[in-house]
PDB file of N, CA and C in Angstrom:
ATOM      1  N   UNK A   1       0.844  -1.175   0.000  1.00  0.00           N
ATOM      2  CA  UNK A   1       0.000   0.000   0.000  1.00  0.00           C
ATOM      3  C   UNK A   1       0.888   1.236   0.000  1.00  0.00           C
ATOM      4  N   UNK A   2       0.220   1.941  -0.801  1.00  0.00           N
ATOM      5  CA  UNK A   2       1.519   3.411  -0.360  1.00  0.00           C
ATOM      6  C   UNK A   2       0.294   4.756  -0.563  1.00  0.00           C
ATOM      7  N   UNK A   3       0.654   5.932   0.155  1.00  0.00           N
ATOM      8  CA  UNK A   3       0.048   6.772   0.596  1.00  0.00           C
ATOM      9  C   UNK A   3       1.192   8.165   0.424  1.00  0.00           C
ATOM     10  N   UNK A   4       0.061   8.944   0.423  1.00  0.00           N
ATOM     11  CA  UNK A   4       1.215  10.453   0.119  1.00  0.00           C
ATOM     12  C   UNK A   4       0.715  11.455   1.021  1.00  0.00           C
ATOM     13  N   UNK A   5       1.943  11.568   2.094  1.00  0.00           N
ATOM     14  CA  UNK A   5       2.238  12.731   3.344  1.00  0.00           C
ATOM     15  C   UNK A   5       2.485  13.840   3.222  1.00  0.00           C
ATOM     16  N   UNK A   6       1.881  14.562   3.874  1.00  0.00           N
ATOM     17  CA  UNK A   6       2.548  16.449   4.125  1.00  0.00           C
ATOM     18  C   UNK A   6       3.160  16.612   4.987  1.00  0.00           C
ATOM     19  N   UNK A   7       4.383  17.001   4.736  1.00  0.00           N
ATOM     20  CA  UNK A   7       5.337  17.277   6.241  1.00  0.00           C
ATOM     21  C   UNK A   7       6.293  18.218   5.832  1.00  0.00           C
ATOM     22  N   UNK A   8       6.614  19.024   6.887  1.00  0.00           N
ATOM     23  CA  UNK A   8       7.672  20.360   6.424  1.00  0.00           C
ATOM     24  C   UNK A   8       7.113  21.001   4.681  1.00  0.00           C
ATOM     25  N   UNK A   9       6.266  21.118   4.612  1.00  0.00           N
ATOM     26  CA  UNK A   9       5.434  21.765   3.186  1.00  0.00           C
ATOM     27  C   UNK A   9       5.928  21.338   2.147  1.00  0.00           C
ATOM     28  N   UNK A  10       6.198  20.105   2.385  1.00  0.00           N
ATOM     29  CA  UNK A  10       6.443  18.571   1.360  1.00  0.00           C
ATOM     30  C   UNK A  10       5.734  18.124   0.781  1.00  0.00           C
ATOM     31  N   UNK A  11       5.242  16.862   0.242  1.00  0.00           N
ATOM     32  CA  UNK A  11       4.759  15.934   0.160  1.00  0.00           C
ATOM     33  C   UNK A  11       5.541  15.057  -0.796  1.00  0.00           C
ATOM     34  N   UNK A  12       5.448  13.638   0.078  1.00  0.00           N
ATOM     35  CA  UNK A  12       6.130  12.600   0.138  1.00  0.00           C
ATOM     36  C   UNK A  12       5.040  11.210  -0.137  1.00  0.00           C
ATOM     37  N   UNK A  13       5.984  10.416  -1.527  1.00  0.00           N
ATOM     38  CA  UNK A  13       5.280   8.962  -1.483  1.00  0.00           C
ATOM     39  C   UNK A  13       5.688   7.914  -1.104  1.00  0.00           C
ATOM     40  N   UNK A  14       5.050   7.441   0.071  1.00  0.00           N
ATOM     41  CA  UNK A  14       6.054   6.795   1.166  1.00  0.00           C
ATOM     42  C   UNK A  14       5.029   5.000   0.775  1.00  0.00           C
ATOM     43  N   UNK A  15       6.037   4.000   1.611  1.00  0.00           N
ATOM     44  CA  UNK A  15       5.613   2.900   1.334  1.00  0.00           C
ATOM     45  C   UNK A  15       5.761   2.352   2.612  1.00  0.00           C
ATOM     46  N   UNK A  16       5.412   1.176   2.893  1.00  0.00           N
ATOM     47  CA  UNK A  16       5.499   0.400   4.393  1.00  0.00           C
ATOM     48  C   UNK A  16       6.829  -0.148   4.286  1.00  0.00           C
ATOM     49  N   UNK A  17       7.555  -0.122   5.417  1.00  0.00           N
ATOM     50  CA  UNK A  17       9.103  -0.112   5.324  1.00  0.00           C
ATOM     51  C   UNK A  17      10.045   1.093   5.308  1.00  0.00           C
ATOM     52  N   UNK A  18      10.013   2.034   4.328  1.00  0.00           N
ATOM     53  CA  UNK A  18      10.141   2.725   4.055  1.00  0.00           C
ATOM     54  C   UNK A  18      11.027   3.923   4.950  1.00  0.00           C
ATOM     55  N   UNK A  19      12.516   4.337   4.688  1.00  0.00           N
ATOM     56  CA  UNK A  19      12.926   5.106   5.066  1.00  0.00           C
ATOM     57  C   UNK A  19      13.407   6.482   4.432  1.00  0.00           C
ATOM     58  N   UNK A  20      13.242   7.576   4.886  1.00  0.00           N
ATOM     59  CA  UNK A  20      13.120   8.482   4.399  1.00  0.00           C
ATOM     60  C   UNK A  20      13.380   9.847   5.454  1.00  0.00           C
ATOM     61  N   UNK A  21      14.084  11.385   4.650  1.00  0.00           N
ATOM     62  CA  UNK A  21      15.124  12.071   5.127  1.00  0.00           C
ATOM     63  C   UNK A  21      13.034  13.532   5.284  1.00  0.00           C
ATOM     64  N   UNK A  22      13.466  13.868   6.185  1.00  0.00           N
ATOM     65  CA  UNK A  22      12.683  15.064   6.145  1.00  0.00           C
ATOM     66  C   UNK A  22      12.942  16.550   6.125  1.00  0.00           C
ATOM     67  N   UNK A  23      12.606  17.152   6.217  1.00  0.00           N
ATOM     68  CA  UNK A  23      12.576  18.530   7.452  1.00  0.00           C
ATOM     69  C   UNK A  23      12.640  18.438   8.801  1.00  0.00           C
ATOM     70  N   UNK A  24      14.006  19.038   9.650  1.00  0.00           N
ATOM     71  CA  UNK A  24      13.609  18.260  11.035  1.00  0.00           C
ATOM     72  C   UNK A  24      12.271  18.485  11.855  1.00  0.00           C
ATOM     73  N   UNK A  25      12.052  17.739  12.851  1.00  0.00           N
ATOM     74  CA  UNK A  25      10.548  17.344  13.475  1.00  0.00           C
ATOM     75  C   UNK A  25      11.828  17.939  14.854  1.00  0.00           C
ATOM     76  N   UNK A  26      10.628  18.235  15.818  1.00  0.00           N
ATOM     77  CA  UNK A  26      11.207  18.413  17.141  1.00  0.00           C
ATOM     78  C   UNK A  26      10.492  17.571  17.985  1.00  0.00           C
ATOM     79  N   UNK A  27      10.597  16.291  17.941  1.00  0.00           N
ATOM     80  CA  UNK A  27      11.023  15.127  18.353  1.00  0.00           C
ATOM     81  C   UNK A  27      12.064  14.343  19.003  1.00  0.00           C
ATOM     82  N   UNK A  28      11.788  13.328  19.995  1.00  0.00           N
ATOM     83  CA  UNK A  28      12.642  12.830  20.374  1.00  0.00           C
ATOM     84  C   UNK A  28      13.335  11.542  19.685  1.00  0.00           C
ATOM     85  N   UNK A  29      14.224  10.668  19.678  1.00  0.00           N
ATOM     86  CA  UNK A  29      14.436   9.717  18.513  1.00  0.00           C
ATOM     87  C   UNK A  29      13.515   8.061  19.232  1.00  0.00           C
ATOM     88  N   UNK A  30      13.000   8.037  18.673  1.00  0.00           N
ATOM     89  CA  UNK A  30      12.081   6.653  19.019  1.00  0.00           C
ATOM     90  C   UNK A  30      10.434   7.039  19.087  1.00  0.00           C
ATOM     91  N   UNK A  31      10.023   8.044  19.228  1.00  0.00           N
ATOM     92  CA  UNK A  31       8.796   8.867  19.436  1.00  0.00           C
ATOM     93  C   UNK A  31       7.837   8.743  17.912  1.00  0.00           C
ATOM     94  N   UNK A  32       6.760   8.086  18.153  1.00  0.00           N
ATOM     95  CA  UNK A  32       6.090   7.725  17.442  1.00  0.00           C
ATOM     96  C   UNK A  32       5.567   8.931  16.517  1.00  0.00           C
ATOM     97  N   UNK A  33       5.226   8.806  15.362  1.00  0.00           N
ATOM     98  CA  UNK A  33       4.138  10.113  14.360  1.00  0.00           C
ATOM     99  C   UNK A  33       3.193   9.715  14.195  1.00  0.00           C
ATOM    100  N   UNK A  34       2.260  10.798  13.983  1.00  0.00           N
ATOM    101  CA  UNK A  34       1.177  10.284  12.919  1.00  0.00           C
ATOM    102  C   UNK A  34       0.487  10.937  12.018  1.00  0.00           C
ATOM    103  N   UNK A  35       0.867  10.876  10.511  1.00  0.00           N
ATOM    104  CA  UNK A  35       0.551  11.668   9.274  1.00  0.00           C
ATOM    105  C   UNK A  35      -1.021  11.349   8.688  1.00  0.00           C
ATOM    106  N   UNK A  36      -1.257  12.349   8.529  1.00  0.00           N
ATOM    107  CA  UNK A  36      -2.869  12.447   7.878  1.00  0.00           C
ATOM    108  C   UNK A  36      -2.529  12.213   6.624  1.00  0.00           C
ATOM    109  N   UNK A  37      -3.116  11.296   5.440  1.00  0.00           N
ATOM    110  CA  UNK A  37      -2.691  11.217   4.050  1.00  0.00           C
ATOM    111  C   UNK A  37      -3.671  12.222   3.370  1.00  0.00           C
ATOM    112  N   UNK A  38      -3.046  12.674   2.102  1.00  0.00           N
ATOM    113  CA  UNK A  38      -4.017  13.684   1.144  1.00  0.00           C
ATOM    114  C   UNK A  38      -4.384  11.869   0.081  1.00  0.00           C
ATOM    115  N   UNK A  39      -3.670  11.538  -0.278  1.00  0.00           N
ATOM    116  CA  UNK A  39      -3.790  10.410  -1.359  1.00  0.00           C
ATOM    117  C   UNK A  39      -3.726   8.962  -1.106  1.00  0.00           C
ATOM    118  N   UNK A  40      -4.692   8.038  -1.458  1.00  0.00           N
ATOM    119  CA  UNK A  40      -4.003   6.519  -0.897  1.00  0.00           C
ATOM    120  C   UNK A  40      -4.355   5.276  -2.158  1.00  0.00           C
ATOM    121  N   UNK A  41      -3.200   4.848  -2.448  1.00  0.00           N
ATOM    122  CA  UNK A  41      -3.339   3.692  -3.412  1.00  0.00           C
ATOM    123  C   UNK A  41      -3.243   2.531  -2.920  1.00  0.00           C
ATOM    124  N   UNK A  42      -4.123   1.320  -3.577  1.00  0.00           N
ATOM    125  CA  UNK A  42      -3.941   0.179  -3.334  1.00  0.00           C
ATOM    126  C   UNK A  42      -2.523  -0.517  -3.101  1.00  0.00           C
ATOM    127  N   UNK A  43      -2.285  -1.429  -2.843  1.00  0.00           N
ATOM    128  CA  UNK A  43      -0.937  -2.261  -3.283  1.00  0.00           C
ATOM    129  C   UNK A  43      -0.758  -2.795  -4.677  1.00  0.00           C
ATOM    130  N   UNK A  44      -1.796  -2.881  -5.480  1.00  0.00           N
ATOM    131  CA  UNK A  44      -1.451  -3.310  -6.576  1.00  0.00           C
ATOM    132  C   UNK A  44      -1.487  -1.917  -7.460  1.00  0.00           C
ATOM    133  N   UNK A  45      -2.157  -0.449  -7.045  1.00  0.00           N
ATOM    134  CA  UNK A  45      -2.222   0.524  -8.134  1.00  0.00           C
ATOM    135  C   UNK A  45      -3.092   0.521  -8.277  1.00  0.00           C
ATOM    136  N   UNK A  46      -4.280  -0.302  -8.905  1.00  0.00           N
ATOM    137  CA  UNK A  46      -5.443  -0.328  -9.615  1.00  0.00           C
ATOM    138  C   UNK A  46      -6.406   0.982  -9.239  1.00  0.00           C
ATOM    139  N   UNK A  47      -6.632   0.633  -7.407  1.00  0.00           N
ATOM    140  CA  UNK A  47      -7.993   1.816  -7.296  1.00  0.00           C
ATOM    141  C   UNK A  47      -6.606   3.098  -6.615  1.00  0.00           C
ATOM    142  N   UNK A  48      -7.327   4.843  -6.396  1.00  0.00           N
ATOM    143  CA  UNK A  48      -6.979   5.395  -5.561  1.00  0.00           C
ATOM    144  C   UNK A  48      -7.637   6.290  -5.558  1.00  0.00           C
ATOM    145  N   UNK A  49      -7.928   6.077  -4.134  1.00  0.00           N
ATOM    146  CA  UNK A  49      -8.454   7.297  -2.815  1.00  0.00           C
ATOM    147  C   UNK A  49      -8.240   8.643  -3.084  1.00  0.00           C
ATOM    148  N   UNK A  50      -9.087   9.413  -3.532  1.00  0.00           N
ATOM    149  CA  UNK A  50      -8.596  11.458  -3.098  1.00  0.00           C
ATOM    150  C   UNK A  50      -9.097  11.432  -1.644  1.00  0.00           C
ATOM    151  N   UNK A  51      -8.568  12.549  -1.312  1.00  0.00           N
ATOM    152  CA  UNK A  51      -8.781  13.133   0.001  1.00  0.00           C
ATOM    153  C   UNK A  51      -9.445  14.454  -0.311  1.00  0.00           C
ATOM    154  N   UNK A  52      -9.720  15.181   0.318  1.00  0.00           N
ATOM    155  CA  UNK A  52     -10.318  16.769   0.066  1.00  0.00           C
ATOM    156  C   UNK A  52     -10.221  17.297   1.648  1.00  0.00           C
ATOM    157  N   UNK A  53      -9.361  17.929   2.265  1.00  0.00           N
ATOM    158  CA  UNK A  53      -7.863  17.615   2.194  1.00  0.00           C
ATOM    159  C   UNK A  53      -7.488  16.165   1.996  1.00  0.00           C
ATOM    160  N   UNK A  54      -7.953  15.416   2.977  1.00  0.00           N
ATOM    161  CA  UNK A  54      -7.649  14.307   3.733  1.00  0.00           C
ATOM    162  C   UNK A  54      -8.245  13.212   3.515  1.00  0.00           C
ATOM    163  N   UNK A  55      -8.018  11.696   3.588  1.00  0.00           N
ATOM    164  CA  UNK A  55      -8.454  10.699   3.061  1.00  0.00           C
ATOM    165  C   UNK A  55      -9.023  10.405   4.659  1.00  0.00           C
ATOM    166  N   UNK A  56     -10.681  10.208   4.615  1.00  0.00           N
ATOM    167  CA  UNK A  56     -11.055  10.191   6.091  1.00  0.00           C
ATOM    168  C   UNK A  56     -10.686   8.793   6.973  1.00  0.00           C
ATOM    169  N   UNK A  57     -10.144   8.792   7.930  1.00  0.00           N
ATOM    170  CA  UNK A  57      -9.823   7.602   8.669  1.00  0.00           C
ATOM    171  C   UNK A  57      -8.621   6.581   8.223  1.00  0.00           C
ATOM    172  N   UNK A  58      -8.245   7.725   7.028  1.00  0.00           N
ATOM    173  CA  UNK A  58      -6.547   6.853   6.473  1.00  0.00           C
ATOM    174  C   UNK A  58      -5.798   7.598   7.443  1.00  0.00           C
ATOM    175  N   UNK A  59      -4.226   7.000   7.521  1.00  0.00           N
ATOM    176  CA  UNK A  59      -3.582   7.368   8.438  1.00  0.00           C
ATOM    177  C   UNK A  59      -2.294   6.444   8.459  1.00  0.00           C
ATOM    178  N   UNK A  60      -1.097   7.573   8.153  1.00  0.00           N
ATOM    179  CA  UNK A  60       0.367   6.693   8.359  1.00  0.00           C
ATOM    180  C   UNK A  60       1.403   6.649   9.549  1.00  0.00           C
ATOM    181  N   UNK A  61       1.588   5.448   9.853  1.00  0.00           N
ATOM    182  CA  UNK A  61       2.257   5.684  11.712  1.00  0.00           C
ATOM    183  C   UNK A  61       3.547   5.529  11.250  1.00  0.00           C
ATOM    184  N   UNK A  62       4.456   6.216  11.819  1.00  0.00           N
ATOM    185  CA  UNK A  62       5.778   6.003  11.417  1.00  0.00           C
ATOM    186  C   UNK A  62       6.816   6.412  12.725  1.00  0.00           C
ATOM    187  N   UNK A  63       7.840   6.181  12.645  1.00  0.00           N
ATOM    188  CA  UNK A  63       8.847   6.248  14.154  1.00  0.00           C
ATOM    189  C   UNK A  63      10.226   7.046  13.410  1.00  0.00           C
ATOM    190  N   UNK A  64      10.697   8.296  14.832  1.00  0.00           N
ATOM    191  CA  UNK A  64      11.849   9.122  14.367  1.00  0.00           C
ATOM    192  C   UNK A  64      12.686   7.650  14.910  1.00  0.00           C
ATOM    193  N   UNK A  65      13.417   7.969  13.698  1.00  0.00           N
ATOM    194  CA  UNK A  65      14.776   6.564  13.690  1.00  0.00           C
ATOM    195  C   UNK A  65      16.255   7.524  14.195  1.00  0.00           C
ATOM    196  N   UNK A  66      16.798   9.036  13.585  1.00  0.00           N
ATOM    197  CA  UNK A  66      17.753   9.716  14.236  1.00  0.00           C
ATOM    198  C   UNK A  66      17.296  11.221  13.303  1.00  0.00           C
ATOM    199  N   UNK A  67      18.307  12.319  13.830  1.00  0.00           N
ATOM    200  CA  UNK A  67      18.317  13.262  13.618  1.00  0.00           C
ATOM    201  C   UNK A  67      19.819  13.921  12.810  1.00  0.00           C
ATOM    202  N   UNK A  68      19.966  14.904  12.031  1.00  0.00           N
ATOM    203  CA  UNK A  68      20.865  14.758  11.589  1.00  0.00           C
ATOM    204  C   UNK A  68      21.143  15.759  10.781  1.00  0.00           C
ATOM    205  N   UNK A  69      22.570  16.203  10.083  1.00  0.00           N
ATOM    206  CA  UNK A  69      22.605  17.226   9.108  1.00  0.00           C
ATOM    207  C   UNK A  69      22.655  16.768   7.693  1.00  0.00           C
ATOM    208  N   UNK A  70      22.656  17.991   6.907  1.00  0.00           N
ATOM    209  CA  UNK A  70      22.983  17.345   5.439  1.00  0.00           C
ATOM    210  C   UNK A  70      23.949  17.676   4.639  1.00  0.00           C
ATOM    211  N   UNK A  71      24.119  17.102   3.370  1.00  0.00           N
ATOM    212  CA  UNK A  71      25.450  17.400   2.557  1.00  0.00           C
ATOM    213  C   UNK A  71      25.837  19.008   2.831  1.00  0.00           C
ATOM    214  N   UNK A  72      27.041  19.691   3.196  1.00  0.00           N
ATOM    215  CA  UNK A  72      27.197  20.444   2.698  1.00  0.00           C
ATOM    216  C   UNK A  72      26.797  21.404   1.767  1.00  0.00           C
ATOM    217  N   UNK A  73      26.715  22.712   1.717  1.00  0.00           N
ATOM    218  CA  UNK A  73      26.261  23.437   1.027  1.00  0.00           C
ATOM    219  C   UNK A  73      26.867  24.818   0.768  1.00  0.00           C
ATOM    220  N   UNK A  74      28.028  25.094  -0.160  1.00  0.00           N
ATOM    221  CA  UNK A  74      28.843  26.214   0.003  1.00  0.00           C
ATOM    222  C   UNK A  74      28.385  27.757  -0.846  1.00  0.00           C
ATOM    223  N   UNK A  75      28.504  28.751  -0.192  1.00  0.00           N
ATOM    224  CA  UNK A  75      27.897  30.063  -1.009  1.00  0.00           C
ATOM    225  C   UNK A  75      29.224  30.501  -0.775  1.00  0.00           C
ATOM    226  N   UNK A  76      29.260  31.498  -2.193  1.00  0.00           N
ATOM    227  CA  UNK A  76      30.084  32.187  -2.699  1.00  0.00           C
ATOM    228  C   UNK A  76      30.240  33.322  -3.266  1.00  0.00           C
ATOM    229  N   UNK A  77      30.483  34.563  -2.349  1.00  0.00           N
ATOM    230  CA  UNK A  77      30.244  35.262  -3.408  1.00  0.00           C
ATOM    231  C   UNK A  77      31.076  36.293  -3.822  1.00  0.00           C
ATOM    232  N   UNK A  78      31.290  36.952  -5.316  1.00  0.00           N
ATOM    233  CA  UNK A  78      32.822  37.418  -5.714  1.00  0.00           C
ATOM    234  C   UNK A  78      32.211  38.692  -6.511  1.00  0.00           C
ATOM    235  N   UNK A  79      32.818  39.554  -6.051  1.00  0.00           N
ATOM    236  CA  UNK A  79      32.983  40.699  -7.197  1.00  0.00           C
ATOM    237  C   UNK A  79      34.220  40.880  -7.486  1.00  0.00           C
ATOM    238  N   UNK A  80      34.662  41.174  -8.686  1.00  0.00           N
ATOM    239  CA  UNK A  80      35.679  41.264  -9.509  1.00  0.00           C
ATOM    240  C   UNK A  80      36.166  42.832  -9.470  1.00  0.00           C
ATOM    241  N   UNK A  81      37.377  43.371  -9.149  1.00  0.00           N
ATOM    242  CA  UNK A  81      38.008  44.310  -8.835  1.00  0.00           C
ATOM    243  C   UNK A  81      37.722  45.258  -7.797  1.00  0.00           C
ATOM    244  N   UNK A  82      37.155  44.740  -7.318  1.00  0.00           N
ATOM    245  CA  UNK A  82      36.706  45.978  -5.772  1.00  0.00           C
ATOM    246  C   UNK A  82      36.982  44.701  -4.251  1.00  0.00           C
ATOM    247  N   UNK A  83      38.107  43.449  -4.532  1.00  0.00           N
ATOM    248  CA  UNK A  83      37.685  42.987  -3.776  1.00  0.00           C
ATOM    249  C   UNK A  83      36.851  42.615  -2.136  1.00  0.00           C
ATOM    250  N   UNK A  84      36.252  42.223  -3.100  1.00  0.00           N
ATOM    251  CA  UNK A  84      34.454  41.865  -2.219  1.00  0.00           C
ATOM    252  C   UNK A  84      34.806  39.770  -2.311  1.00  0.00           C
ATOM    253  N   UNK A  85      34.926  39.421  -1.726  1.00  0.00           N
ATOM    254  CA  UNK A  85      35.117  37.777  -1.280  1.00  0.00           C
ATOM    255  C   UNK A  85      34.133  37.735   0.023  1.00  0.00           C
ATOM    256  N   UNK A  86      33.205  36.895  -0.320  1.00  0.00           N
ATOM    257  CA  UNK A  86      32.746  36.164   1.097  1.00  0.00           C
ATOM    258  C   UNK A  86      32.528  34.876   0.774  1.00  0.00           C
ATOM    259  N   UNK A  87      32.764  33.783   1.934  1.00  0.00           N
ATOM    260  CA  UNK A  87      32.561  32.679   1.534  1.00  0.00           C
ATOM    261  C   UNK A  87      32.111  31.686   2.995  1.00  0.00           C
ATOM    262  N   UNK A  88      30.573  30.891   2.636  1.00  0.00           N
ATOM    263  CA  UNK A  88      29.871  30.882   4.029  1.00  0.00           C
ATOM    264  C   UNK A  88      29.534  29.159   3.819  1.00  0.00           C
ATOM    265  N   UNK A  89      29.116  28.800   4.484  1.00  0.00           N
ATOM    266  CA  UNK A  89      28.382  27.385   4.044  1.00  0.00           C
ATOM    267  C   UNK A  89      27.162  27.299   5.078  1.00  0.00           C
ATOM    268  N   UNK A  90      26.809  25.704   4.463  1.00  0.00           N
ATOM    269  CA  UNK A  90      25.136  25.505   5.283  1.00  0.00           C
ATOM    270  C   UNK A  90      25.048  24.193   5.372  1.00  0.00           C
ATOM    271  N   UNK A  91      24.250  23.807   6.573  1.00  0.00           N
ATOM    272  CA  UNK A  91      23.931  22.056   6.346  1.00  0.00           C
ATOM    273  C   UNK A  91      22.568  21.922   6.750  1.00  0.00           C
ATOM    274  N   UNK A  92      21.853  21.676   6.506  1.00  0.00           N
ATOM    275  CA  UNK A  92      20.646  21.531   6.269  1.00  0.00           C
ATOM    276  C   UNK A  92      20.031  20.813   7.623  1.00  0.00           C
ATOM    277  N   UNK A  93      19.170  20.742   8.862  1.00  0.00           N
ATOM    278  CA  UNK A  93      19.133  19.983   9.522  1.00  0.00           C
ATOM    279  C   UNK A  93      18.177  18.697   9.241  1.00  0.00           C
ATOM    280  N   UNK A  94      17.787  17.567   9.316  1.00  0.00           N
ATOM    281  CA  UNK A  94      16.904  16.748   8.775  1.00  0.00           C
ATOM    282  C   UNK A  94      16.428  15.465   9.919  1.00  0.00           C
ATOM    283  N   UNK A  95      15.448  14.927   9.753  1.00  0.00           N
ATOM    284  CA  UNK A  95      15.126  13.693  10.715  1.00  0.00           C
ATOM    285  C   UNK A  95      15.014  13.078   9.800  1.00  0.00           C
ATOM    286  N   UNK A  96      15.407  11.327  10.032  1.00  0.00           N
ATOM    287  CA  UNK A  96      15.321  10.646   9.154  1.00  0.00           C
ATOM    288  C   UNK A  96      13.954   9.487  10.384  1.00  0.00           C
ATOM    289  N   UNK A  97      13.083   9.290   9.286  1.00  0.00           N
ATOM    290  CA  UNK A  97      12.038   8.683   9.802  1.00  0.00           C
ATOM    291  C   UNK A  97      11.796   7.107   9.150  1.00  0.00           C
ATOM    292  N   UNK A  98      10.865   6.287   9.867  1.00  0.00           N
ATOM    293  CA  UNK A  98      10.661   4.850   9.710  1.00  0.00           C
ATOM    294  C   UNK A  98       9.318   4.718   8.998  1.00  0.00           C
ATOM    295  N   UNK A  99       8.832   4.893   7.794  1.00  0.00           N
ATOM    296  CA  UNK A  99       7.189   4.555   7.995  1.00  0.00           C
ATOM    297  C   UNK A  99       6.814   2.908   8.998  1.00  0.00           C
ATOM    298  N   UNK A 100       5.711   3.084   9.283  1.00  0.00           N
ATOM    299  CA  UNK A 100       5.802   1.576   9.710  1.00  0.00           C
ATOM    300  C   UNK A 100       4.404   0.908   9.608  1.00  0.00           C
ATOM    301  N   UNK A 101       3.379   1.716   9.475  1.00  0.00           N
ATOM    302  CA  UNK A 101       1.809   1.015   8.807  1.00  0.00           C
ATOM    303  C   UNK A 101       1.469   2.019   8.651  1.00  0.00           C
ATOM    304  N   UNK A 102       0.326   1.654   7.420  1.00  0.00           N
ATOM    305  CA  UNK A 102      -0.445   2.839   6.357  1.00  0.00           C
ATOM    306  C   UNK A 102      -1.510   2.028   6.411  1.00  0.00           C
ATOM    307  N   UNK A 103      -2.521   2.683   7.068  1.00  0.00           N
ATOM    308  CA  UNK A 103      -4.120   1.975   7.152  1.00  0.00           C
ATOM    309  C   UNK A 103      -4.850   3.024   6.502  1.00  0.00           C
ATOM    310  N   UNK A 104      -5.945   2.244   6.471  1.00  0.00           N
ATOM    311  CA  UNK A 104      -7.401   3.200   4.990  1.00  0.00           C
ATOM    312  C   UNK A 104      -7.607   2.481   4.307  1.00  0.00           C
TER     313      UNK A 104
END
């Protein structure tokens, strides 16, 4: 079965099993979720569910697995004869989450 989540002004098509990087959650690591689905498909594809928002009484449980940063990210910036050099970076913060059942 797989179902599609809103999180951090995302949306994500997640599956049972399923691991996957977010927007961080302010959460603790083991602390259960629980996502309201907009969309839900069978396991085979055939039928699928709209929501308007929400698919009523669907619902995906999933567990924070850790917390964490991301690749690198370097800014740069140069003007040519007046030197002007700055040079900054960024890492993105992220939770990486468990889906673990998708009911509906």
């Amino acid at each position: 079965m797989m179902a599609v989540i809103v999180t951090g002004g995302k949306q994500y098509l997640v599956k049972e099993g399923q691991t996957l990087n977010v927007e961080k959650l302010e959460l603790e690591v083991g602390a259960p979720i629980e996502f309201g689905t907009l969309l839900l498909a069978e396991a085979d594809g055939s039928t699928v569910t709209m929501g308007n928002p929400e698919v009523a009484g669907a619902k995906v449980l999933a567990k924070v697995v850790e917390h964490g940063l991301g690749k690198k990210i370097e800014i740069i910036k140069f003007k040519s004869k007046v030197r002007y050099r700055r040079h900054n970076g960024h890492r993105q913060p992220f939770t990486k989450i468990l889906i673990e059942k998708i009911s509906g």
